[in-house]
PDB file of N, CA and C in Angstrom:
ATOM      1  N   UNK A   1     153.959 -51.595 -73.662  1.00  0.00           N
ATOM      2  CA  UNK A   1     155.156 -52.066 -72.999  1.00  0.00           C
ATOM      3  C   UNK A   1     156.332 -51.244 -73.514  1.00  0.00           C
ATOM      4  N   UNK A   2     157.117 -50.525 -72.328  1.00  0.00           N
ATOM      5  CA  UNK A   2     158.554 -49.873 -73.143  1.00  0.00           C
ATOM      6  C   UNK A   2     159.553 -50.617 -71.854  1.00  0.00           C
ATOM      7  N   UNK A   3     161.029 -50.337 -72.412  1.00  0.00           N
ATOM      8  CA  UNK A   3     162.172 -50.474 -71.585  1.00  0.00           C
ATOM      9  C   UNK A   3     161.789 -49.354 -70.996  1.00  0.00           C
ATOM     10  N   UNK A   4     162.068 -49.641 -69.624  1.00  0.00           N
ATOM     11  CA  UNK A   4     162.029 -48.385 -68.920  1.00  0.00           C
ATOM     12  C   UNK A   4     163.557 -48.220 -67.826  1.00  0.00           C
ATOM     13  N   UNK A   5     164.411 -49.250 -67.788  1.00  0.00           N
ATOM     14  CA  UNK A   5     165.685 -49.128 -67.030  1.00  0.00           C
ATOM     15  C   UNK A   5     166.476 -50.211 -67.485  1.00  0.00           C
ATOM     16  N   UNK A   6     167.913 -49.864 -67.783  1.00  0.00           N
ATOM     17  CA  UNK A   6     168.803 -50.726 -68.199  1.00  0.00           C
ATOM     18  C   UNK A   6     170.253 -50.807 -66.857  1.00  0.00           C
ATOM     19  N   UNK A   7     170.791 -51.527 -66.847  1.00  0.00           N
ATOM     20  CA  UNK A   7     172.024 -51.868 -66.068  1.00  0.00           C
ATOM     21  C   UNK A   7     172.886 -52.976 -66.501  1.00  0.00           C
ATOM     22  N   UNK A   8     173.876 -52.075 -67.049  1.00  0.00           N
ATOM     23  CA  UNK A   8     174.954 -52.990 -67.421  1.00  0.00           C
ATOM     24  C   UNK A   8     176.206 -52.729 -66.762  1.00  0.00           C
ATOM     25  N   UNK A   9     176.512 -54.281 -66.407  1.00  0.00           N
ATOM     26  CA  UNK A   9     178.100 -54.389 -65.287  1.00  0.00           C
ATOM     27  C   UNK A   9     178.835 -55.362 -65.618  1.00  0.00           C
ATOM     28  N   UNK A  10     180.086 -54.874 -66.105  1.00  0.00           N
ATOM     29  CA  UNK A  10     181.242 -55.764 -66.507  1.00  0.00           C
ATOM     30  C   UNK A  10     181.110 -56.021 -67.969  1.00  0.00           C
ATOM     31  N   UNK A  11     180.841 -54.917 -68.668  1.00  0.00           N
ATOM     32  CA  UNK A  11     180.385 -54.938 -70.486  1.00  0.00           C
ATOM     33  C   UNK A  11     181.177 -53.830 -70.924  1.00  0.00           C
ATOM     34  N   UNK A  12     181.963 -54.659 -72.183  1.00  0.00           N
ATOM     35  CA  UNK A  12     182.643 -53.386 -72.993  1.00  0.00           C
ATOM     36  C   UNK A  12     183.549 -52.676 -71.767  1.00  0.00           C
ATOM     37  N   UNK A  13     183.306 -51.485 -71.999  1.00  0.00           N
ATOM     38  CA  UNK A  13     183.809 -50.193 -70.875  1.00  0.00           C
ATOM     39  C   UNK A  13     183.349 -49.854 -70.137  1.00  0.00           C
ATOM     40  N   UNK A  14     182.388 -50.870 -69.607  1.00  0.00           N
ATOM     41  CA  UNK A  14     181.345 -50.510 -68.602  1.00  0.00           C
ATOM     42  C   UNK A  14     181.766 -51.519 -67.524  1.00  0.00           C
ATOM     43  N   UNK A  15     182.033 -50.961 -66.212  1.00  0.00           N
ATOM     44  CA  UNK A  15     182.927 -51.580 -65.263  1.00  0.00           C
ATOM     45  C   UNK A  15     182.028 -52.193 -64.318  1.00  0.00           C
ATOM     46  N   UNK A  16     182.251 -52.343 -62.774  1.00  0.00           N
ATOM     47  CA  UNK A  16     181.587 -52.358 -62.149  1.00  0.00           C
ATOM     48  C   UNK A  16     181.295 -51.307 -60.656  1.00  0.00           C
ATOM     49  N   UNK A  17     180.411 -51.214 -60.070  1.00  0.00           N
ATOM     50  CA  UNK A  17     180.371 -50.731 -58.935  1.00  0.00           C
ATOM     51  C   UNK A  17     180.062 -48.909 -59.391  1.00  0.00           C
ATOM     52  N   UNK A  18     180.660 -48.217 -58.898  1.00  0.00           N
ATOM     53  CA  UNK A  18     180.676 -47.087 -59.549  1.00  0.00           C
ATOM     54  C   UNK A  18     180.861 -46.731 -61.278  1.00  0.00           C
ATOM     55  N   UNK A  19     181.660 -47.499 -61.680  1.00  0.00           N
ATOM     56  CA  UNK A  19     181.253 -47.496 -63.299  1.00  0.00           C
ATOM     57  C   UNK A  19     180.562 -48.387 -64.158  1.00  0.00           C
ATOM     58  N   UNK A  20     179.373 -49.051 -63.286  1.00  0.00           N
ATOM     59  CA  UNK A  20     178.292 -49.699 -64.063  1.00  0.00           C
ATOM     60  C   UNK A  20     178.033 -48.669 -64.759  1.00  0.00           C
ATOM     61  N   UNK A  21     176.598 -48.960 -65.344  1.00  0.00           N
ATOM     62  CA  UNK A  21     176.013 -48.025 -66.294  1.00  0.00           C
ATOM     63  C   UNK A  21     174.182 -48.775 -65.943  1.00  0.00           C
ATOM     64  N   UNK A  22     173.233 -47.333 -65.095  1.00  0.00           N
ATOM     65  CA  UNK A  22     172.493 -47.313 -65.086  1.00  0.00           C
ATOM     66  C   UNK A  22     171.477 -46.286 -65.612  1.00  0.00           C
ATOM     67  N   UNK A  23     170.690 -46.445 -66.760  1.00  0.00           N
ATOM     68  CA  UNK A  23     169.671 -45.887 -67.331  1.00  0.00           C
ATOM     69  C   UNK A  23     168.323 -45.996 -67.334  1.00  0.00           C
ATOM     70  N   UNK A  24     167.651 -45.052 -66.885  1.00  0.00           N
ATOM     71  CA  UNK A  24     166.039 -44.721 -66.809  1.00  0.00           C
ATOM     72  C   UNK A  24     165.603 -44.264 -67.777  1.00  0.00           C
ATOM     73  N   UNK A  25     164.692 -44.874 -68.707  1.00  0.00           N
ATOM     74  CA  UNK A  25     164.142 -44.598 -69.858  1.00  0.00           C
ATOM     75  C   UNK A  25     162.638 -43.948 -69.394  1.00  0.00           C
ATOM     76  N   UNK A  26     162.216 -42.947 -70.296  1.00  0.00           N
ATOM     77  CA  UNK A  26     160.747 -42.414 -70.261  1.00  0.00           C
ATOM     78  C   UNK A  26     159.864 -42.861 -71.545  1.00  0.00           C
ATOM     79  N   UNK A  27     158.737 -43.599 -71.484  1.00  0.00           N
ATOM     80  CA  UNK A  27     158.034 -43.518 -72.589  1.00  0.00           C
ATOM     81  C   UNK A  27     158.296 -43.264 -73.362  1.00  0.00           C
ATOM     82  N   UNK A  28     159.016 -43.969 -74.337  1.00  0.00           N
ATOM     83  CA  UNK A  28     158.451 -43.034 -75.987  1.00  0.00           C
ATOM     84  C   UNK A  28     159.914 -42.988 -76.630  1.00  0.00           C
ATOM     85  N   UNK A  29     160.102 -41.841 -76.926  1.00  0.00           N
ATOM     86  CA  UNK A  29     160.982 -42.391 -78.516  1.00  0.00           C
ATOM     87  C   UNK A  29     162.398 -41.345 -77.722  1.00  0.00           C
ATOM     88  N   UNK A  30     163.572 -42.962 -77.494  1.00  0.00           N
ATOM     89  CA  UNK A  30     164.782 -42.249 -76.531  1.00  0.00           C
ATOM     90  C   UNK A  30     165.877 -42.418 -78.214  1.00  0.00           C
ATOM     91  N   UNK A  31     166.971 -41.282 -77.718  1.00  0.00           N
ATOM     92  CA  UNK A  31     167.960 -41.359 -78.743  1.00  0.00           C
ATOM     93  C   UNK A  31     168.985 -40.909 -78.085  1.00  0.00           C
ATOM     94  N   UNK A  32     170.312 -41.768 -78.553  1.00  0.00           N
ATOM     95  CA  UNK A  32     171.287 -41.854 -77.522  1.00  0.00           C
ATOM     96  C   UNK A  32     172.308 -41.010 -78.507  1.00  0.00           C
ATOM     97  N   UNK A  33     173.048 -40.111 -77.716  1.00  0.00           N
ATOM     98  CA  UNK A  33     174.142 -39.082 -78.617  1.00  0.00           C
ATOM     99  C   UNK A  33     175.035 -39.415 -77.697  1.00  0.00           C
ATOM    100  N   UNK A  34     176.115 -39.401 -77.996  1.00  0.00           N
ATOM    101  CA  UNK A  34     177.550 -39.297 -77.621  1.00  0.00           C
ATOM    102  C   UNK A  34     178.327 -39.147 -78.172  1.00  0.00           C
ATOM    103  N   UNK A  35     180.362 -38.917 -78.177  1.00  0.00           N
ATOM    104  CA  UNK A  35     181.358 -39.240 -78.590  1.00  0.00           C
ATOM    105  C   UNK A  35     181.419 -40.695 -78.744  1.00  0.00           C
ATOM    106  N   UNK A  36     182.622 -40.526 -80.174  1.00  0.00           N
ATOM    107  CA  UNK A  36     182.917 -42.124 -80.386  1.00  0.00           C
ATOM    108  C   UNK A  36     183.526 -42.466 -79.376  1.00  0.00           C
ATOM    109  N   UNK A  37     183.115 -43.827 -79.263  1.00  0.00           N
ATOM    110  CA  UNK A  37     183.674 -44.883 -78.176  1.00  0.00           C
ATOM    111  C   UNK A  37     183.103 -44.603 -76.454  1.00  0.00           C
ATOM    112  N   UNK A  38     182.093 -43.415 -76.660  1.00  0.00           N
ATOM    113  CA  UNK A  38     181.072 -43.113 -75.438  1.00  0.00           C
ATOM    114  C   UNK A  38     180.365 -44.628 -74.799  1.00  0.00           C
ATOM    115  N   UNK A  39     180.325 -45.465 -75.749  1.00  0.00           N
ATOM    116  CA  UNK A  39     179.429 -46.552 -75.182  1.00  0.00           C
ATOM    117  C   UNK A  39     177.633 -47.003 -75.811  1.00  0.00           C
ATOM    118  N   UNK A  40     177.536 -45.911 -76.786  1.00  0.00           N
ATOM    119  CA  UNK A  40     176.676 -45.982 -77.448  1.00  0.00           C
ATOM    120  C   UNK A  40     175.788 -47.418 -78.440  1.00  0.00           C
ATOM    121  N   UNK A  41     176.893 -48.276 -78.819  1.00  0.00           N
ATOM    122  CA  UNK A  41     176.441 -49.438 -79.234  1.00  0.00           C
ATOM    123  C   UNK A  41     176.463 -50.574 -77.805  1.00  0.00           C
ATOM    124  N   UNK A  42     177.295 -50.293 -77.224  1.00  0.00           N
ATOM    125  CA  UNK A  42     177.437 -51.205 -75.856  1.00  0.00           C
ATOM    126  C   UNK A  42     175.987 -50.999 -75.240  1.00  0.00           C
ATOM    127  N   UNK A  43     175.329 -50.044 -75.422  1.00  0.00           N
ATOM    128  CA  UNK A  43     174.035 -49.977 -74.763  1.00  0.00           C
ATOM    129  C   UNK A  43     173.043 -50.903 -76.098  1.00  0.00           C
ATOM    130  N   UNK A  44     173.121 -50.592 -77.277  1.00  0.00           N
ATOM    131  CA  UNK A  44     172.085 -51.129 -78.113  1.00  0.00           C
ATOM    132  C   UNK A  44     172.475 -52.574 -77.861  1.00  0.00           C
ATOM    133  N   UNK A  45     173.565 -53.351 -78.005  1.00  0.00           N
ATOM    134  CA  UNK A  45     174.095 -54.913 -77.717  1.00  0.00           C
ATOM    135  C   UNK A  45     173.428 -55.447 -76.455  1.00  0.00           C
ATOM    136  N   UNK A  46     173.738 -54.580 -75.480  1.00  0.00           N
ATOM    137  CA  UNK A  46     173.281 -54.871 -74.360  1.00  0.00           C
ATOM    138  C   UNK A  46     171.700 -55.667 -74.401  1.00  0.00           C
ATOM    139  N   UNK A  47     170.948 -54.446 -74.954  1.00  0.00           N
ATOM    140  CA  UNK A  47     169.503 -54.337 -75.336  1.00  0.00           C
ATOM    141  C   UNK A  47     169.282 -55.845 -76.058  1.00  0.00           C
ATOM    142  N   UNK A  48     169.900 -55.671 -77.027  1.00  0.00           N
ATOM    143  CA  UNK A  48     169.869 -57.081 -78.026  1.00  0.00           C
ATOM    144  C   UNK A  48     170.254 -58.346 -77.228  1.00  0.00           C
ATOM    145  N   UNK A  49     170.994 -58.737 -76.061  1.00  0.00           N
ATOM    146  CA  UNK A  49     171.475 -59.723 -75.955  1.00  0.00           C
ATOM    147  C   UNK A  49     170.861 -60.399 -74.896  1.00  0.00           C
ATOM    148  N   UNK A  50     169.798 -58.701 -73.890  1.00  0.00           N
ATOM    149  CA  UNK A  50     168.917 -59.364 -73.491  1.00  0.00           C
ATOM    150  C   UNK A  50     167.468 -60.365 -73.890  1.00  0.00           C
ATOM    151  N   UNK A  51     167.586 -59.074 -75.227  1.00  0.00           N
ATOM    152  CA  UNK A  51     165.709 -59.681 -75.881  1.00  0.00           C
ATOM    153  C   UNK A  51     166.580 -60.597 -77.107  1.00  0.00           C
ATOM    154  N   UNK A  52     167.478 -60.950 -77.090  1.00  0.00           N
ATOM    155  CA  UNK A  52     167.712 -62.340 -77.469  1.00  0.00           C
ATOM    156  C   UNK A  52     167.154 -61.728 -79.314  1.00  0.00           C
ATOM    157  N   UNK A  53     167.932 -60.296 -79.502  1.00  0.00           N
ATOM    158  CA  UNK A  53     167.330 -59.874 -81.274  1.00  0.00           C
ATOM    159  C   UNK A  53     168.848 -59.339 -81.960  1.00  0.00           C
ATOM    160  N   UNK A  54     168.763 -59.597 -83.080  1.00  0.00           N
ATOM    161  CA  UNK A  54     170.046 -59.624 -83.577  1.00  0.00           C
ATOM    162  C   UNK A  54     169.443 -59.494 -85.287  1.00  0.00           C
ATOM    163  N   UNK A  55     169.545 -58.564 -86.166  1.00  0.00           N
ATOM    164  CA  UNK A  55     169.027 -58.184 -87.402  1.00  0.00           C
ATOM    165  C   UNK A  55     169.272 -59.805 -88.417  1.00  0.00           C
ATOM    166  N   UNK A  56     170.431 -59.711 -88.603  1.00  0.00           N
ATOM    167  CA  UNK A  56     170.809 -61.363 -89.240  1.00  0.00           C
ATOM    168  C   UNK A  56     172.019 -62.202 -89.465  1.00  0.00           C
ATOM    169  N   UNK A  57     172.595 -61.714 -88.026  1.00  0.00           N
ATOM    170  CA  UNK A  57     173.461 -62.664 -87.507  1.00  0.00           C
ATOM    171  C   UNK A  57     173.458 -63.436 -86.215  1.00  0.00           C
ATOM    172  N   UNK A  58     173.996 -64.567 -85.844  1.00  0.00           N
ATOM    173  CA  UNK A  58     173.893 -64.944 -84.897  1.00  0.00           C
ATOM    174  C   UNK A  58     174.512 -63.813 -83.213  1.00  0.00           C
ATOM    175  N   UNK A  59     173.900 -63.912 -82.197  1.00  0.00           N
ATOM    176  CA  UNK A  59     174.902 -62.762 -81.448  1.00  0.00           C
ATOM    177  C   UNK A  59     175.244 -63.463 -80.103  1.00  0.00           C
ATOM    178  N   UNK A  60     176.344 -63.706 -80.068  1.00  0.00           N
ATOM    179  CA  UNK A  60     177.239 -64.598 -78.962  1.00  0.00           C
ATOM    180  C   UNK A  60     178.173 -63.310 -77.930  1.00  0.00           C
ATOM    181  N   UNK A  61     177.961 -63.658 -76.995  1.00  0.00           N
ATOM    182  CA  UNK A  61     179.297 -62.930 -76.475  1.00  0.00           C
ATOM    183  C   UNK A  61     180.856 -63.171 -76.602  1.00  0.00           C
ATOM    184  N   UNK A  62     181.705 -62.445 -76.868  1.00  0.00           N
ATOM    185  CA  UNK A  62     183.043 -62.696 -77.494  1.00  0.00           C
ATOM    186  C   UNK A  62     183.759 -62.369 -75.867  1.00  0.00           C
ATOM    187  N   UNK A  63     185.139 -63.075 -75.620  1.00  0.00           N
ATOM    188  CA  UNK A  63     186.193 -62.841 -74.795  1.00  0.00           C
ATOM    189  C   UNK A  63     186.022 -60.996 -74.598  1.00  0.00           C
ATOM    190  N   UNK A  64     186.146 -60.510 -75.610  1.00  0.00           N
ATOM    191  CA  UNK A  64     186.283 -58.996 -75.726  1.00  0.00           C
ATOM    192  C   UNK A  64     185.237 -58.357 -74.852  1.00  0.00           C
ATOM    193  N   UNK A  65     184.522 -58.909 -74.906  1.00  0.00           N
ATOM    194  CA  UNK A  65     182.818 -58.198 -74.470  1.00  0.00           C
ATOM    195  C   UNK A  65     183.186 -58.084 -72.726  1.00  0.00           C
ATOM    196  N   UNK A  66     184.271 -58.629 -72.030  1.00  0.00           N
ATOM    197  CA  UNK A  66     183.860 -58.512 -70.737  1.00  0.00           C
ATOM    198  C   UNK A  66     184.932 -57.371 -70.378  1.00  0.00           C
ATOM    199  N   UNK A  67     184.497 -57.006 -69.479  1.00  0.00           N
ATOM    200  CA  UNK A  67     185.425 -55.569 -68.914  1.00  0.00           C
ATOM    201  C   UNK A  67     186.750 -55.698 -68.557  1.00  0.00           C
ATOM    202  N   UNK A  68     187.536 -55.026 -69.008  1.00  0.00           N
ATOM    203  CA  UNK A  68     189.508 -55.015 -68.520  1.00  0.00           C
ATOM    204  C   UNK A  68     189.009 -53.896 -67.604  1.00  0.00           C
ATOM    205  N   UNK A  69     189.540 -54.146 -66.248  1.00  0.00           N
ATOM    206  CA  UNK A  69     189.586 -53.087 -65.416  1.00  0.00           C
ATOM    207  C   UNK A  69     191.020 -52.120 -66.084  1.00  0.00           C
ATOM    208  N   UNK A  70     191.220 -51.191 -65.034  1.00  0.00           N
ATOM    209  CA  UNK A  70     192.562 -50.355 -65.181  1.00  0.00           C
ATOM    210  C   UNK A  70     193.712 -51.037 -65.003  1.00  0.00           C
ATOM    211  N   UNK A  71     193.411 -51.961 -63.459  1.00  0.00           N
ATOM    212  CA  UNK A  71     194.881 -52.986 -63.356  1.00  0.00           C
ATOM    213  C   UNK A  71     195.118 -54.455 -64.308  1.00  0.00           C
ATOM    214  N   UNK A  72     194.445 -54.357 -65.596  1.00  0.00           N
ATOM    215  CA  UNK A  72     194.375 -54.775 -66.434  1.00  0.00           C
ATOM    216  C   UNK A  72     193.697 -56.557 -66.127  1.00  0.00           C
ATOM    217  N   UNK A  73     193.007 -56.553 -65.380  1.00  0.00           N
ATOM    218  CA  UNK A  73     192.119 -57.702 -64.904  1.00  0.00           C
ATOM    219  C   UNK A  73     190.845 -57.865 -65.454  1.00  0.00           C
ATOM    220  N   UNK A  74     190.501 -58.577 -66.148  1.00  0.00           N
ATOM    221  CA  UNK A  74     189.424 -59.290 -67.150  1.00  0.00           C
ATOM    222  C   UNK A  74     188.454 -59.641 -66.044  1.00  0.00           C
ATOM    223  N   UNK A  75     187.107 -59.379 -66.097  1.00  0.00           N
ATOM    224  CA  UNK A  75     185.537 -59.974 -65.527  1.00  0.00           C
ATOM    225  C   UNK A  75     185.650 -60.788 -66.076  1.00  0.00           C
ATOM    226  N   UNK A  76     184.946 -61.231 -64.902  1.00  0.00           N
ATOM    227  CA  UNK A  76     184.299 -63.266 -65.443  1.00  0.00           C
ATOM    228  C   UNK A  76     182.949 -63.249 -65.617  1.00  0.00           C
ATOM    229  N   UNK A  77     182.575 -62.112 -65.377  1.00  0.00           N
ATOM    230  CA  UNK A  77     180.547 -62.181 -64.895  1.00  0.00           C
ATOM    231  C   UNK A  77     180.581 -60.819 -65.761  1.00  0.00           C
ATOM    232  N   UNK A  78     179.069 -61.208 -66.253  1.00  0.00           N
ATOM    233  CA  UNK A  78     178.425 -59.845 -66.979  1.00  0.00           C
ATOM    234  C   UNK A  78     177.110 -59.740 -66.344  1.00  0.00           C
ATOM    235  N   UNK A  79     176.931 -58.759 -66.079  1.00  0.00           N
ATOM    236  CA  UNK A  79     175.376 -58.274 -66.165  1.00  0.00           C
ATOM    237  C   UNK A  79     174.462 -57.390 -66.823  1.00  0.00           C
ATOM    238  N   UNK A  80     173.678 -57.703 -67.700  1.00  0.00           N
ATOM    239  CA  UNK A  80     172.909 -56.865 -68.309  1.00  0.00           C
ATOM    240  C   UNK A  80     171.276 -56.964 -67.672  1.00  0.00           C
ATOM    241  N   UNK A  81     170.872 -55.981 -67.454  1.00  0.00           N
ATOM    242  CA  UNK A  81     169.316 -56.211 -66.865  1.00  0.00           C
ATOM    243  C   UNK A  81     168.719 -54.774 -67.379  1.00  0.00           C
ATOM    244  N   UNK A  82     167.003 -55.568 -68.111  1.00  0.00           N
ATOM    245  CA  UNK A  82     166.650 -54.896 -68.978  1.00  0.00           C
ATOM    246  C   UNK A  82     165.076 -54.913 -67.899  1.00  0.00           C
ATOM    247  N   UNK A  83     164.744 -53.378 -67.404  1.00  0.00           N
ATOM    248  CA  UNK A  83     163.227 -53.578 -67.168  1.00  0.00           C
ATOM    249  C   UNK A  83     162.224 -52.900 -67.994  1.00  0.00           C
ATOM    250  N   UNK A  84     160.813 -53.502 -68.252  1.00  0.00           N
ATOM    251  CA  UNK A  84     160.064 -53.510 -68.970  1.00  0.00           C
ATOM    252  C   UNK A  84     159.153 -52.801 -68.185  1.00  0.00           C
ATOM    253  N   UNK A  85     158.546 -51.910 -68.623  1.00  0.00           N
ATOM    254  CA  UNK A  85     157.099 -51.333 -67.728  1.00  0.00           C
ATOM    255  C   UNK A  85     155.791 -51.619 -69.090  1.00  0.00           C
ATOM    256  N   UNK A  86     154.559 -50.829 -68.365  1.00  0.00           N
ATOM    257  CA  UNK A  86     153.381 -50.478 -69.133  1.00  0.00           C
ATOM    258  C   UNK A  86     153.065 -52.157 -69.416  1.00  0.00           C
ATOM    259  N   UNK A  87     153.172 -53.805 -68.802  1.00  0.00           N
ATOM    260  CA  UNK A  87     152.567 -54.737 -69.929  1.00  0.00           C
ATOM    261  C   UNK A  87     151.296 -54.548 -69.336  1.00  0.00           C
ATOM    262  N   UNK A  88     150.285 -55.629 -70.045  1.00  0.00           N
ATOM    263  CA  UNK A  88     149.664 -55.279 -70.142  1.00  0.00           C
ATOM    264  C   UNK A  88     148.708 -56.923 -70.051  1.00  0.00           C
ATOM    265  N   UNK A  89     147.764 -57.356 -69.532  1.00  0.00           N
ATOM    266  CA  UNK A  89     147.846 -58.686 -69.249  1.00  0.00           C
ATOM    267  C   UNK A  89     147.038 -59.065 -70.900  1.00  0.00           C
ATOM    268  N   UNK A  90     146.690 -60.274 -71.443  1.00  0.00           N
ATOM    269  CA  UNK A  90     145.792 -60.767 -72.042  1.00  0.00           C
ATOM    270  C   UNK A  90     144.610 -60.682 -71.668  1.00  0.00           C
ATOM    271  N   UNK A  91     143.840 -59.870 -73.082  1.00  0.00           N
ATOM    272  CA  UNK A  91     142.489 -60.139 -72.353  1.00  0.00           C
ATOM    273  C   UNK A  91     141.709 -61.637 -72.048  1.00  0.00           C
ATOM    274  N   UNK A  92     142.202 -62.685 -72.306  1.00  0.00           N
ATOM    275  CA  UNK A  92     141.371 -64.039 -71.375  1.00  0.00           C
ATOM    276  C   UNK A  92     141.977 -64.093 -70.000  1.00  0.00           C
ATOM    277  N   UNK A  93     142.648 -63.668 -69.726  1.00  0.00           N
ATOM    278  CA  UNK A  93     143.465 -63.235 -67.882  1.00  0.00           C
ATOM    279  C   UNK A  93     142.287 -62.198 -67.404  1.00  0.00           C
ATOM    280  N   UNK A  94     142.357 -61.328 -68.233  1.00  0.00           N
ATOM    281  CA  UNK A  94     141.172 -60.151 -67.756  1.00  0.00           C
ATOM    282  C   UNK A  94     140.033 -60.697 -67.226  1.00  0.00           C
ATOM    283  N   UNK A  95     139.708 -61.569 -68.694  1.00  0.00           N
ATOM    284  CA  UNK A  95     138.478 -61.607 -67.995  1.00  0.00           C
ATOM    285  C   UNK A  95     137.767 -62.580 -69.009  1.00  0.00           C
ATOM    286  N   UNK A  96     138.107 -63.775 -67.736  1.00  0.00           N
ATOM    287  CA  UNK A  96     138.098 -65.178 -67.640  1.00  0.00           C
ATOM    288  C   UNK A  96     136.753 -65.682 -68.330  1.00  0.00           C
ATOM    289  N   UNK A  97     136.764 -66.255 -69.107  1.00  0.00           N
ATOM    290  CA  UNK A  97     135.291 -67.128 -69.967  1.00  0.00           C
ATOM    291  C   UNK A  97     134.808 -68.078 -69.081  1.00  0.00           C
ATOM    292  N   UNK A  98     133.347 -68.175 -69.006  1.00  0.00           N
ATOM    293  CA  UNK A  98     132.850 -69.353 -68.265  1.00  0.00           C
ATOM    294  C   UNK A  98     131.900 -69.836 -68.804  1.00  0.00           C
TER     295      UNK A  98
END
């Protein structure tokens, strides 16, 4: 099982419509480079707030977390959507005991 596509709208600096933020992941081992304030942790949070993982603090969304447009207007809605490829079923699904 890997992430294989992320979409985040109305997060951090990540807007909506044309400045969502959509990413296609490939198998295997991704590493994200950018400039500061590129958006680089806004993607790992993202990640975390879907799979509900947080090292050892609690992780809530804050007022801050939602997008200021340019005409300085605050989102009410966030979206983060995390897809998963490669699962893989249980083997008693496979193949059923009788």
């Amino acid at each position: 099982m890997y992430l294989s596509a992320l979409r985040i709208e109305n997060f951090r600096q990540f807007g909506h419509g044309t400045h969502e933020l959509n990413i296609q992941f490939n198998e295997g081992v991704t590493a994200l480079v950018g400039e500061n304030d590129a958006g680089k942790t806004a993607v790992i949070d993202a990640i975390r707030y879907v799979l509900q993982t947080r090292d050892a603090e609690y992780l809530r969304l804050q007022l801050e977390d939602f997008h200021i447009a340019g005409d300085g207007t605050q989102s009410e809605t966030i979206t983060l959507r995390c897809t998963l490829d490669g699962l893989s079923l249980p083997n008693s699904v496979l193949s059923p005991s009788m």
